[in-house]
C-alpha atoms as a PDB file:
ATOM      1  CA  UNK A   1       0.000   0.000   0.000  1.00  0.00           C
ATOM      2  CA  UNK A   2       2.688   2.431  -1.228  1.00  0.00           C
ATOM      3  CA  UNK A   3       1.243   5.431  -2.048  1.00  0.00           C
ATOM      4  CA  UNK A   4      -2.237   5.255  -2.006  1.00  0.00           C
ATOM      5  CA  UNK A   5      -5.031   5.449   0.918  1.00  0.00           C
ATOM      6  CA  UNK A   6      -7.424   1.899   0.541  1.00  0.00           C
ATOM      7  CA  UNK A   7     -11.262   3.105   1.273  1.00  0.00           C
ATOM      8  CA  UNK A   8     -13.041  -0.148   1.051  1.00  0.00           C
ATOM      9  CA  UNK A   9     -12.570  -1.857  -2.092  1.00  0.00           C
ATOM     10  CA  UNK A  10     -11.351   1.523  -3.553  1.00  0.00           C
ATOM     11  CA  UNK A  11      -8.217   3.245  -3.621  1.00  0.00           C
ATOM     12  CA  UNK A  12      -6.810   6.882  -4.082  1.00  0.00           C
ATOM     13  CA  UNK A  13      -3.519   8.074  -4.966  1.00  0.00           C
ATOM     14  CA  UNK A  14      -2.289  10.076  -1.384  1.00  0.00           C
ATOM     15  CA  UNK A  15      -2.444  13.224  -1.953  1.00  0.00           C
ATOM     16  CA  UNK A  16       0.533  15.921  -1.425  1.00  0.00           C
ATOM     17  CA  UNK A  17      -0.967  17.418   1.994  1.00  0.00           C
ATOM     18  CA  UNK A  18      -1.627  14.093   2.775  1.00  0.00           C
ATOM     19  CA  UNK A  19       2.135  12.745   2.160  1.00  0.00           C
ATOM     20  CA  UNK A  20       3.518  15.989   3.769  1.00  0.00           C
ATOM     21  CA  UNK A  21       1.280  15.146   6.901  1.00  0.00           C
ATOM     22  CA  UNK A  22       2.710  11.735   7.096  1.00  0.00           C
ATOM     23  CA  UNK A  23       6.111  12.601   7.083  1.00  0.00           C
ATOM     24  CA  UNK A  24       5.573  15.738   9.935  1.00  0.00           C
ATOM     25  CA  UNK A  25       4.045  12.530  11.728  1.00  0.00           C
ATOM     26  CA  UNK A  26       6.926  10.034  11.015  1.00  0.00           C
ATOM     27  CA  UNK A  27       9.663  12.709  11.930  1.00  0.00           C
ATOM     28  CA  UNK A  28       7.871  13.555  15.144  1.00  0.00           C
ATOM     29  CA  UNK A  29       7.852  17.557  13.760  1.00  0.00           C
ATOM     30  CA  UNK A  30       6.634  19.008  17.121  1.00  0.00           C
ATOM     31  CA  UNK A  31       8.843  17.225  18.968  1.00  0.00           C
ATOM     32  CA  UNK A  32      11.955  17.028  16.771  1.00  0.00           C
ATOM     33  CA  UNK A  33      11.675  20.646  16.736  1.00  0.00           C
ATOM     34  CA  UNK A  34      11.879  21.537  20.710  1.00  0.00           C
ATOM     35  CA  UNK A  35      14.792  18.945  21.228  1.00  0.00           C
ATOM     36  CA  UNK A  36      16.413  20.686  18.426  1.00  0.00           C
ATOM     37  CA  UNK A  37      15.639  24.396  20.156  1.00  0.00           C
ATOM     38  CA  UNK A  38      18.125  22.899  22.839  1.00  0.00           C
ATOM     39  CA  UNK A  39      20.922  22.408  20.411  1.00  0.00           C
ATOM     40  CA  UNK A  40      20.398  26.626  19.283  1.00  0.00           C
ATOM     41  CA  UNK A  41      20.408  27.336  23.035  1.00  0.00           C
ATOM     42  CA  UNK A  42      23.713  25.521  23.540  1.00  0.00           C
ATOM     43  CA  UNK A  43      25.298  27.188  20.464  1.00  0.00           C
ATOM     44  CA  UNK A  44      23.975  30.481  20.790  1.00  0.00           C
ATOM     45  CA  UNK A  45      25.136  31.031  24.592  1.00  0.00           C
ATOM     46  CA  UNK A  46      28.760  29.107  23.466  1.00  0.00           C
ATOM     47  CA  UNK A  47      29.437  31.255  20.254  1.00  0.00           C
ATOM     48  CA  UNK A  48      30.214  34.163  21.632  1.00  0.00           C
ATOM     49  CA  UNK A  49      31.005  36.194  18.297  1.00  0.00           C
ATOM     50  CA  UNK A  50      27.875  37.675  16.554  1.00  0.00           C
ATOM     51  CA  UNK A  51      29.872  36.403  13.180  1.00  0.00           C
ATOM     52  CA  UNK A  52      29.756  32.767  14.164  1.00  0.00           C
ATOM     53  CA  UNK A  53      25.765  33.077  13.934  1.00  0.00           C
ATOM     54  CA  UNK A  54      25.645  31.920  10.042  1.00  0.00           C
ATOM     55  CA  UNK A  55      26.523  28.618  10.770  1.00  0.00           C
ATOM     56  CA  UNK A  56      23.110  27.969  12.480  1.00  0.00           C
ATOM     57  CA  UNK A  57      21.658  27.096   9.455  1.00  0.00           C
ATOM     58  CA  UNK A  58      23.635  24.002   8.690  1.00  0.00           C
ATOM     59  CA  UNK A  59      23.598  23.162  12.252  1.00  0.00           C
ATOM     60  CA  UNK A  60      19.991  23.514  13.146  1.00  0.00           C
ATOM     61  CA  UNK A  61      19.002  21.540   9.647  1.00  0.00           C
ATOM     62  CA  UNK A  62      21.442  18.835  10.577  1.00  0.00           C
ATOM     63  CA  UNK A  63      20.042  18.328  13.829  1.00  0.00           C
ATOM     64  CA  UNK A  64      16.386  18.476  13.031  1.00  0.00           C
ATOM     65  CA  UNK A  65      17.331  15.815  10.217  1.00  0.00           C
ATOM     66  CA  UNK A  66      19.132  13.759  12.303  1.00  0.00           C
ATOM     67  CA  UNK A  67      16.703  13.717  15.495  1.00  0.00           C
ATOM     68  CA  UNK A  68      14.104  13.177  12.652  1.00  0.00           C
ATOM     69  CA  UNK A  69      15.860  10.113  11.535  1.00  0.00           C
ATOM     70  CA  UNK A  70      15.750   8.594  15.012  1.00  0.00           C
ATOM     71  CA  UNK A  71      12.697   8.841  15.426  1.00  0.00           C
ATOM     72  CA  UNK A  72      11.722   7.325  11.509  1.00  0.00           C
ATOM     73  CA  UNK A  73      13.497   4.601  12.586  1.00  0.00           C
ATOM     74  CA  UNK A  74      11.739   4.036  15.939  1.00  0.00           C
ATOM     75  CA  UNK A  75       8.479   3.835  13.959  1.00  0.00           C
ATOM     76  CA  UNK A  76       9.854   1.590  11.311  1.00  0.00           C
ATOM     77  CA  UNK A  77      10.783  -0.869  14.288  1.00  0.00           C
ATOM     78  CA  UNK A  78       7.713  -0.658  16.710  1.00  0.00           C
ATOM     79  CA  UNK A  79       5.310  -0.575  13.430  1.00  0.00           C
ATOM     80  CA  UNK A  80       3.886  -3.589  15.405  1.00  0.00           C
ATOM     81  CA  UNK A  81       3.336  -2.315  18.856  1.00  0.00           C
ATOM     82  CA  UNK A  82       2.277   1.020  17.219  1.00  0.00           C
ATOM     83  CA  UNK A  83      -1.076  -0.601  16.219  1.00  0.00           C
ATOM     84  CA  UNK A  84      -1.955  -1.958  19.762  1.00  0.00           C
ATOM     85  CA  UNK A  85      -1.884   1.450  21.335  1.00  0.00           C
ATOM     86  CA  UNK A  86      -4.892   4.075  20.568  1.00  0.00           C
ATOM     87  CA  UNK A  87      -1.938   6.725  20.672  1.00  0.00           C
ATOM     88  CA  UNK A  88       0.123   5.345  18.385  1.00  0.00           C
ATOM     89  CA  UNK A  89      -2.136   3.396  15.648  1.00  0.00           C
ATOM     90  CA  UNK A  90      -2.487   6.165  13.136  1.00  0.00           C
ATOM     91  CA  UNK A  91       1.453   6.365  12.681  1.00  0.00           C
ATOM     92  CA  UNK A  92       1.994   6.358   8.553  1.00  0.00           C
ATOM     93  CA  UNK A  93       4.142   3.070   8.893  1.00  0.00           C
ATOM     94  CA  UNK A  94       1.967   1.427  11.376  1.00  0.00           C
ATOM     95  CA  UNK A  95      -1.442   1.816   9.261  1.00  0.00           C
ATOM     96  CA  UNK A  96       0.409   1.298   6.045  1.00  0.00           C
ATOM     97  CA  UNK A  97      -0.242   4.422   4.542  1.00  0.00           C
ATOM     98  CA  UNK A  98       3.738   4.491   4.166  1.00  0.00           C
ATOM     99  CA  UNK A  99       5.896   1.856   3.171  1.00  0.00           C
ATOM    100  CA  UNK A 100       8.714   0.601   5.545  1.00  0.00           C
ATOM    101  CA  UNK A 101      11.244   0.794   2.783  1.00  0.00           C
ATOM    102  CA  UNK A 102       9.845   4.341   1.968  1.00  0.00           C
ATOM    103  CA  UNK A 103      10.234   5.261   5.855  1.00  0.00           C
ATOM    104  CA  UNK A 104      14.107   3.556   6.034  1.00  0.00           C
ATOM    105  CA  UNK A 105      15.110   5.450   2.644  1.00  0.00           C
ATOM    106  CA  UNK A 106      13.796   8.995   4.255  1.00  0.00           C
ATOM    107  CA  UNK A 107      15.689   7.732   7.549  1.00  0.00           C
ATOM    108  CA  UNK A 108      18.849   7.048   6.144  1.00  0.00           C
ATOM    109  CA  UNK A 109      18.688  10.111   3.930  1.00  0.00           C
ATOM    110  CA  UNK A 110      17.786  12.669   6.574  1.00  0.00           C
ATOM    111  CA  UNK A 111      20.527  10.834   8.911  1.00  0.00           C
ATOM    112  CA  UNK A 112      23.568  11.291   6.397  1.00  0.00           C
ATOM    113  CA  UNK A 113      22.531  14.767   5.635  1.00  0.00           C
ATOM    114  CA  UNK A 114      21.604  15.816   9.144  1.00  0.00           C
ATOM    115  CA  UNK A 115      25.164  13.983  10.050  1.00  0.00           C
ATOM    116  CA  UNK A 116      26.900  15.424   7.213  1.00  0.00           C
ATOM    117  CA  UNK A 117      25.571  18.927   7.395  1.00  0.00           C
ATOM    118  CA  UNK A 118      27.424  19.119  10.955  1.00  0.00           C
ATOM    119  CA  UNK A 119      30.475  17.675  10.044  1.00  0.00           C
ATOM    120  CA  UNK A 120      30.818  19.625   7.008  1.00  0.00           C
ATOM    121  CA  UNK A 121      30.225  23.256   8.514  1.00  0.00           C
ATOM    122  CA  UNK A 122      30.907  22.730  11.948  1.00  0.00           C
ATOM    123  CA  UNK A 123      33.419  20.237  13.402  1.00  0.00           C
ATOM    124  CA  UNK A 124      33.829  16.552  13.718  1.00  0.00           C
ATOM    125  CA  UNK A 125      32.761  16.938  17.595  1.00  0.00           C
ATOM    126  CA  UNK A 126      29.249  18.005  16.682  1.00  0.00           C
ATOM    127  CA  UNK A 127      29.164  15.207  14.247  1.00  0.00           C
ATOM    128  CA  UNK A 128      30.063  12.424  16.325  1.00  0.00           C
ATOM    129  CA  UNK A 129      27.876  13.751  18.944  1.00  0.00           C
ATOM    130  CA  UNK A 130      24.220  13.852  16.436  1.00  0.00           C
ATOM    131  CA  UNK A 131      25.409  10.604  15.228  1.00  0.00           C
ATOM    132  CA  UNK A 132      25.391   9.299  19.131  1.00  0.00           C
ATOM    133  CA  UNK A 133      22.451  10.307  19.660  1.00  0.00           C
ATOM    134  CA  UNK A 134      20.846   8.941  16.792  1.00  0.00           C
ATOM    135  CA  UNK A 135      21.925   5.206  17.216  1.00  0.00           C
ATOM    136  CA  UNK A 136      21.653   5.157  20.662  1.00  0.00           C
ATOM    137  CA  UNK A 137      18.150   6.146  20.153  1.00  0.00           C
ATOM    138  CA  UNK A 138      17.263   4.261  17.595  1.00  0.00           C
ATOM    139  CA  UNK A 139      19.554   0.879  17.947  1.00  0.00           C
ATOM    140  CA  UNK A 140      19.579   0.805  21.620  1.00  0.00           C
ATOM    141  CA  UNK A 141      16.846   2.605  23.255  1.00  0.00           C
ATOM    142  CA  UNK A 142      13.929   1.111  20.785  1.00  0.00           C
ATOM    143  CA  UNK A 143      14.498  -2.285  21.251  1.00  0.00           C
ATOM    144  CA  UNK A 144      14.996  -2.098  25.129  1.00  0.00           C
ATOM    145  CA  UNK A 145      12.071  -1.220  25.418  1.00  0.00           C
ATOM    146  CA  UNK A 146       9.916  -4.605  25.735  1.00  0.00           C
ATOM    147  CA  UNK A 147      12.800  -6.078  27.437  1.00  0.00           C
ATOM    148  CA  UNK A 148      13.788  -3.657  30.673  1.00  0.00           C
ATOM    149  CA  UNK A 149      12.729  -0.350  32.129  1.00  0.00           C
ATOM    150  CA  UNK A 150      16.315   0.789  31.973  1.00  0.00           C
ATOM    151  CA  UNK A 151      15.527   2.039  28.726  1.00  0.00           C
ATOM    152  CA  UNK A 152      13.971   5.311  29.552  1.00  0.00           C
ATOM    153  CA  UNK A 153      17.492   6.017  31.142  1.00  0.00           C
ATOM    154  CA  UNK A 154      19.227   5.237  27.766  1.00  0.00           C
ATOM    155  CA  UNK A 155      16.739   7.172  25.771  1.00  0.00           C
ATOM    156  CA  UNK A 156      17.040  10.032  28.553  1.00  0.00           C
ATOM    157  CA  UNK A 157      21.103   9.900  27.377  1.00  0.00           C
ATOM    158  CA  UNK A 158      19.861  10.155  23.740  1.00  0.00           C
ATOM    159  CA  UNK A 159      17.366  12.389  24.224  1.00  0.00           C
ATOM    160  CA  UNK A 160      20.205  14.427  26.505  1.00  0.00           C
ATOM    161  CA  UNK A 161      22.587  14.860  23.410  1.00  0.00           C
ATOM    162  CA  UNK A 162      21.246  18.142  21.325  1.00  0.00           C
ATOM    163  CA  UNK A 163      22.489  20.846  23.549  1.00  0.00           C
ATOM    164  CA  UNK A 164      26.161  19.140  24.000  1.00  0.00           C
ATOM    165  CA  UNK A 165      25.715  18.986  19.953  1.00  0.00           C
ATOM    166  CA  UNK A 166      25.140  22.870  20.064  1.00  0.00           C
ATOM    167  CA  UNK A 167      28.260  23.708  22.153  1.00  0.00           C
ATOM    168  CA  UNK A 168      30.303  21.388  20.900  1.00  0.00           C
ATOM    169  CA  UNK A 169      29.644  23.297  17.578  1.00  0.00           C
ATOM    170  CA  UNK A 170      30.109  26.467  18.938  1.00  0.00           C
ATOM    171  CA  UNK A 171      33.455  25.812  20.759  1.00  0.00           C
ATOM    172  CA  UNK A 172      34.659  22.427  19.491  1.00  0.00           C
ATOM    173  CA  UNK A 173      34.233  21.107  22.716  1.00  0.00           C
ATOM    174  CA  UNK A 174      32.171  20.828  25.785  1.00  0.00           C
ATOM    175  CA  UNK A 175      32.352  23.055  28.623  1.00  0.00           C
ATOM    176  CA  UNK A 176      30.379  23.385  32.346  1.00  0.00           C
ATOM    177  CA  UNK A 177      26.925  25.423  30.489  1.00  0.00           C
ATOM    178  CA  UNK A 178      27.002  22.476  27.714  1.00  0.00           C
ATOM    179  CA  UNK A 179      26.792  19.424  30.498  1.00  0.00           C
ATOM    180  CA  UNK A 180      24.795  21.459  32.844  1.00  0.00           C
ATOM    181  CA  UNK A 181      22.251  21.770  29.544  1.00  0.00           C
ATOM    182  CA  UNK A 182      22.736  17.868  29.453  1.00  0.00           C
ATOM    183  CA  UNK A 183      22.213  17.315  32.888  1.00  0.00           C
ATOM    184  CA  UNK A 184      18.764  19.203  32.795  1.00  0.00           C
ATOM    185  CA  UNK A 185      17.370  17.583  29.384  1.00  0.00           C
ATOM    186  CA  UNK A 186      18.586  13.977  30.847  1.00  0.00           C
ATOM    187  CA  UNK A 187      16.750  14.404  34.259  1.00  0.00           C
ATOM    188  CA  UNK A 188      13.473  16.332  32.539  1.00  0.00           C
ATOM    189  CA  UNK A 189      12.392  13.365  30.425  1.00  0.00           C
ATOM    190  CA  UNK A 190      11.699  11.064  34.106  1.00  0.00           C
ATOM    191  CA  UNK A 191       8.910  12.941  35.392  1.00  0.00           C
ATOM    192  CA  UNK A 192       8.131  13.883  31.474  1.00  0.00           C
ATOM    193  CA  UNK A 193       8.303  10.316  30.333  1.00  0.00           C
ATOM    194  CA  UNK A 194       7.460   8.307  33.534  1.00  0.00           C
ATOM    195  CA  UNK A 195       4.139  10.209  33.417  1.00  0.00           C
ATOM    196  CA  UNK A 196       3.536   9.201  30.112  1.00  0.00           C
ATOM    197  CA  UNK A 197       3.935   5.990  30.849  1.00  0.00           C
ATOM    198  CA  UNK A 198       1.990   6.069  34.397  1.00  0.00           C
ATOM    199  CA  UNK A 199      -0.892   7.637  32.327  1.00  0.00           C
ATOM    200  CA  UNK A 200      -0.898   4.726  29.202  1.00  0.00           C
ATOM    201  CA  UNK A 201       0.042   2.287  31.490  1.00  0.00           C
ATOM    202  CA  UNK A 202      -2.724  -0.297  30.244  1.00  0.00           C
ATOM    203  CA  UNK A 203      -1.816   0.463  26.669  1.00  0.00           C
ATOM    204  CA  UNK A 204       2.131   0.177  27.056  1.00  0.00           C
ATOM    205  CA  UNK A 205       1.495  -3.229  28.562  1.00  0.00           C
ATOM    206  CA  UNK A 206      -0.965  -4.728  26.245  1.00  0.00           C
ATOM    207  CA  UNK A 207       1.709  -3.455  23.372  1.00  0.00           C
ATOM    208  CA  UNK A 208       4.727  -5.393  25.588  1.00  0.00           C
ATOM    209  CA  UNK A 209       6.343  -1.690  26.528  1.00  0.00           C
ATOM    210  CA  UNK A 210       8.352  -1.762  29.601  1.00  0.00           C
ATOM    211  CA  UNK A 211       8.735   1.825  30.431  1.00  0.00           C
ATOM    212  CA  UNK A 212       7.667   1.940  34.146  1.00  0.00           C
ATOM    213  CA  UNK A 213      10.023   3.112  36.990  1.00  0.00           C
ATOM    214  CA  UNK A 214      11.434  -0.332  38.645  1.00  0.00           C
ATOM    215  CA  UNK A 215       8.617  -2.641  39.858  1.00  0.00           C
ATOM    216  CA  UNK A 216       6.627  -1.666  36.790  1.00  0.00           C
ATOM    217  CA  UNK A 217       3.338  -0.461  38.659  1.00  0.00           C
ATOM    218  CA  UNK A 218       1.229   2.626  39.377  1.00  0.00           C
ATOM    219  CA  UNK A 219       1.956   2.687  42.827  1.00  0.00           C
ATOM    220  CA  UNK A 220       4.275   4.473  45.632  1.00  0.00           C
ATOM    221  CA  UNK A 221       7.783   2.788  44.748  1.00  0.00           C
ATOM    222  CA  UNK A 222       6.903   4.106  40.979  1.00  0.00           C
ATOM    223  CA  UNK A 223       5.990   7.314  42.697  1.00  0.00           C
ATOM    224  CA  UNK A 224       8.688   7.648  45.045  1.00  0.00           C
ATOM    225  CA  UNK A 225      11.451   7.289  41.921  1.00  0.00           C
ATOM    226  CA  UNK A 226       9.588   9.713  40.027  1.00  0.00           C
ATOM    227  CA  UNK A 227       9.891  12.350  42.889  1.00  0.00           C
ATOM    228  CA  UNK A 228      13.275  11.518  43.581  1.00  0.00           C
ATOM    229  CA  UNK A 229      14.704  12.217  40.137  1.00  0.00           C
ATOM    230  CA  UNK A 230      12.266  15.264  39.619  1.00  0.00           C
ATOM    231  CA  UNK A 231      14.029  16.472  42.432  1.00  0.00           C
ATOM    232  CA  UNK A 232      17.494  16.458  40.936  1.00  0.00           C
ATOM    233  CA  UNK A 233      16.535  19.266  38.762  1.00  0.00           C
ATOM    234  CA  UNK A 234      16.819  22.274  41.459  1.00  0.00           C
ATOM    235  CA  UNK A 235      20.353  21.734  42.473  1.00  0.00           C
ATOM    236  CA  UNK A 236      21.566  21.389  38.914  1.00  0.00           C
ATOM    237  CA  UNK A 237      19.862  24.917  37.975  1.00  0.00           C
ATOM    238  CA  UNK A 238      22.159  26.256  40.449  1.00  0.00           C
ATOM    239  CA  UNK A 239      25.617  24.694  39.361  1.00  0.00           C
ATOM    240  CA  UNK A 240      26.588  27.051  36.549  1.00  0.00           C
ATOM    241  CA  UNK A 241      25.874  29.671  39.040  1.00  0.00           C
ATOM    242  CA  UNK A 242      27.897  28.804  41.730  1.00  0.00           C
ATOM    243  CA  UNK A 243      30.673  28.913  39.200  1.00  0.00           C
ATOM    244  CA  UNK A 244      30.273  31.893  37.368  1.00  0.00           C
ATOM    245  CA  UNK A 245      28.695  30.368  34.008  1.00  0.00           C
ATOM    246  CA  UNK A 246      24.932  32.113  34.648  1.00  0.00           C
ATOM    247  CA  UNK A 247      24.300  34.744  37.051  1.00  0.00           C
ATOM    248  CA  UNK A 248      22.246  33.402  40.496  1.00  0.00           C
ATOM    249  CA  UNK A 249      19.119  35.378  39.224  1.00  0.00           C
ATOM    250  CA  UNK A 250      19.025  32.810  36.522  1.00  0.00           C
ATOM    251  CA  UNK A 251      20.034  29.392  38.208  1.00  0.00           C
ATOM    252  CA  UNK A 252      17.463  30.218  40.478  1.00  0.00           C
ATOM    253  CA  UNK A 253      14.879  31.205  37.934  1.00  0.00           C
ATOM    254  CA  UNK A 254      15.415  28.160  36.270  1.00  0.00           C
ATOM    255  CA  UNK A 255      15.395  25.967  40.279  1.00  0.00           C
ATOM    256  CA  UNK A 256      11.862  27.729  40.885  1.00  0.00           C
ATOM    257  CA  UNK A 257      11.046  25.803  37.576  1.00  0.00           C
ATOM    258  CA  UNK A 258      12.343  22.482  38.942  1.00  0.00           C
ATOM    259  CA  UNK A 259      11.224  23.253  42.122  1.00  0.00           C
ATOM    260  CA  UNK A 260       7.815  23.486  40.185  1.00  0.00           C
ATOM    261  CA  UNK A 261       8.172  20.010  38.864  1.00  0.00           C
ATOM    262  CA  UNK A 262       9.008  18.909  42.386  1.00  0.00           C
ATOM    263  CA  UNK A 263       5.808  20.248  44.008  1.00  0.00           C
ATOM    264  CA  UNK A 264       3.498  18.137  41.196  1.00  0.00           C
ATOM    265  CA  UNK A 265       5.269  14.830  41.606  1.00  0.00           C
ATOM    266  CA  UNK A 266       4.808  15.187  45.873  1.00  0.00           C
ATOM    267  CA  UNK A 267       1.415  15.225  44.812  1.00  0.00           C
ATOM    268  CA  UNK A 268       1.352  12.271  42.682  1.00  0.00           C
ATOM    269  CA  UNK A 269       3.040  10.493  45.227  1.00  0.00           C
ATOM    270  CA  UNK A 270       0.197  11.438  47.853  1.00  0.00           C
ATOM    271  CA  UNK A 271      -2.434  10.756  45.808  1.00  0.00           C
ATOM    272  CA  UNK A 272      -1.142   8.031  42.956  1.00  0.00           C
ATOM    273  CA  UNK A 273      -3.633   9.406  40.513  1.00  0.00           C
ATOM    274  CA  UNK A 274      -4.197   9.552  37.045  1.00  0.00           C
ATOM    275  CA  UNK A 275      -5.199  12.940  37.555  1.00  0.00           C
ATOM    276  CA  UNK A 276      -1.650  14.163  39.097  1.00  0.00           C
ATOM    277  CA  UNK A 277       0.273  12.339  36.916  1.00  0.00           C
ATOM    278  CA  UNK A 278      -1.464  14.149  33.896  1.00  0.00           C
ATOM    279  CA  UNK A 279      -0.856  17.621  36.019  1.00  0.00           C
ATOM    280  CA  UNK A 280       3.330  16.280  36.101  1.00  0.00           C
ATOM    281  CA  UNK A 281       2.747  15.851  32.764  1.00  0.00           C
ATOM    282  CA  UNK A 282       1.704  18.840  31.638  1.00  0.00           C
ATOM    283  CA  UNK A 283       4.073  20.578  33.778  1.00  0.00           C
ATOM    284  CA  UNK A 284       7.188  18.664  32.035  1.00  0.00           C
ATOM    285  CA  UNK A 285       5.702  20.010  28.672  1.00  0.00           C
ATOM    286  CA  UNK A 286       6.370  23.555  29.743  1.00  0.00           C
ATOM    287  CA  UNK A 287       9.405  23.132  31.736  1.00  0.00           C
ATOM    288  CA  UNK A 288      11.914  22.566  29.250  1.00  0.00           C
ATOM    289  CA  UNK A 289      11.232  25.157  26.457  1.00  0.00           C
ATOM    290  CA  UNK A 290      10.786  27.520  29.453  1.00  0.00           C
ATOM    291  CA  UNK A 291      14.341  26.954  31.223  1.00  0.00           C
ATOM    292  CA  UNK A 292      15.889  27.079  28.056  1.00  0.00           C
ATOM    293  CA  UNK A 293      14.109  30.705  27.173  1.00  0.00           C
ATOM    294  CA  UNK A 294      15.623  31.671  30.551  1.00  0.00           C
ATOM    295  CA  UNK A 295      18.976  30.608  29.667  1.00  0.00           C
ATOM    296  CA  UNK A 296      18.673  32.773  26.134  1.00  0.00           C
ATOM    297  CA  UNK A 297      17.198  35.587  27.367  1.00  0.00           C
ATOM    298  CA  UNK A 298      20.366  35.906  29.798  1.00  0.00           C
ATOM    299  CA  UNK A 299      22.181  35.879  26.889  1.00  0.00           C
ATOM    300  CA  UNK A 300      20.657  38.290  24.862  1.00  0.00           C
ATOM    301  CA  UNK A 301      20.736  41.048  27.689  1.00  0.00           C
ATOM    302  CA  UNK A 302      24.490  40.174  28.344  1.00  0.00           C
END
């Protein structure tokens, strides 16, 4: 079913909207795009030198293409599970509206670009780093996931990579702001993730997903661990401070966000609810994009 939609006994070719649609869904477009916001955070804060700015171009097309191609791949492997899970069953390679060799050829394209782009304009660094990020994601964090729950913590290391891929391009290597940027985007995606999980619990299970905190149940242990990373996010914000990399108005702007976090998974952990978990949720959604606007705007007023 390459290329057309089947209605029935009939058929239609897909139509361009239609095709473009699929593609913003297998790339993950929304998503792709904030991870990638991280990487022009990291490089704009490491540049420096106004005349270093026309390299974002290559960099932030190489790292949308390259995030993009992780997640084409994840599709192209969970096609399976996808259609077990009402969240996940109207994925282009899952209903068949695209082909799997279709969704590998726009992987592997968008990866070498996205990869090449980098190395090309910027520096091998940057390079290596994307191309981390991307296999780790897609060769090792995809299929752990029916097997263990430790893959949310390799994912969180893939999904931790795009800012140390900015400053690495920026400085051609990685400094304290770069791993403190890593730090925060590695410890985000437990109450971010974990929620998602607590929330589509029935569906991950019936599709064979382990991606529970350990013991694998909505209940206090999951509860406690979701807290108790959450938690790691206000003395982090206050690192770069402490040695001179932000100013303390902005480590603790950005610990009054974690701090936020914190105060929505103590209430999932008193009340083990659905309802709280959705509320962590939610919070996690704004957290990141908002922490990293914090970290910009610093930089712009410099």
């Amino acid at each position: 079913m390459n290329g057309t939609v089947k209605i029935g006994q009939l058929s239609s070719p897909r139509t361009l909207r239609a095709r473009l649609a699929d593609y913003a869904q297998l790339f993950k477009l929304r998503l792709t795009s904030l991870v990638v916001f991280s990487t022009f955070v990291g490089y704009m804060v490491s540049a420096g030198s106004p005349g270093n700015y026309v390299l974002l171009m290559p960099l932030l097309l190489g790292g949308f293409l390259t995030v993009a191609a992780a997640n084409a791949i994840n599709q192209v492997i969970e096609r399976q599970t996808d259609q077990l899970m009402a969240r996940t069953l109207n994925r282009p390679v899952a209903t068949g509206r695209m082909s799997v060799a279709e969704a590998l050829t726009a992987a592997v394209l968008a990866g070498l670009l996205g990869v090449g782009l980098i190395g090309f304009y910027l520096n091998e660094l940057s390079a290596l780093l994307a191309a981390a990020g991307l296999l780790v994601y897609a060769f090792l964090y995809t299929p752990l996931k029916p097997i263990s729950g430790i893959s949310v913590w390799v994912g969180g290391l893939a999904g931790a990579i795009p800012p140390l891929v900015g400053v690495a391009a920026a400085t051609g290597s990685i400094d304290a702001f770069g791993w403190t940027l890593f730090v925060i985007q590695f410890f985000w995606q437990f109450p971010h993730f974990y929620t998602i999980a607590w929330v589509l619990d029935d569906e991950y299970k019936k599709a064979g997903l382990k991606l529970m905190p350990i013991g694998g149940h909505r209940n206090r242990l999951s509860a406690w661990q979701i807290a108790i990373l959450t938690s790691v996010l206000v003395p982090v914000a206050l690192i770069p401070a402490y040695y001179g990399v932000t100013t303390w108005i902005t480590g603790s702007l950005v610990a009054i966000c974690g701090a936020g976090l914190v105060l929505r998974s103590v209430l999932l952990l008193r009340s083990l609810t659905n309802r709280d978990a959705k509320g962590l949720m939610l919070a996690s959604f704004a957290y990141l994009p908002i922490v990293l606007i914090v970290y910009l705007i610093e930089f712009l007023i410099k």
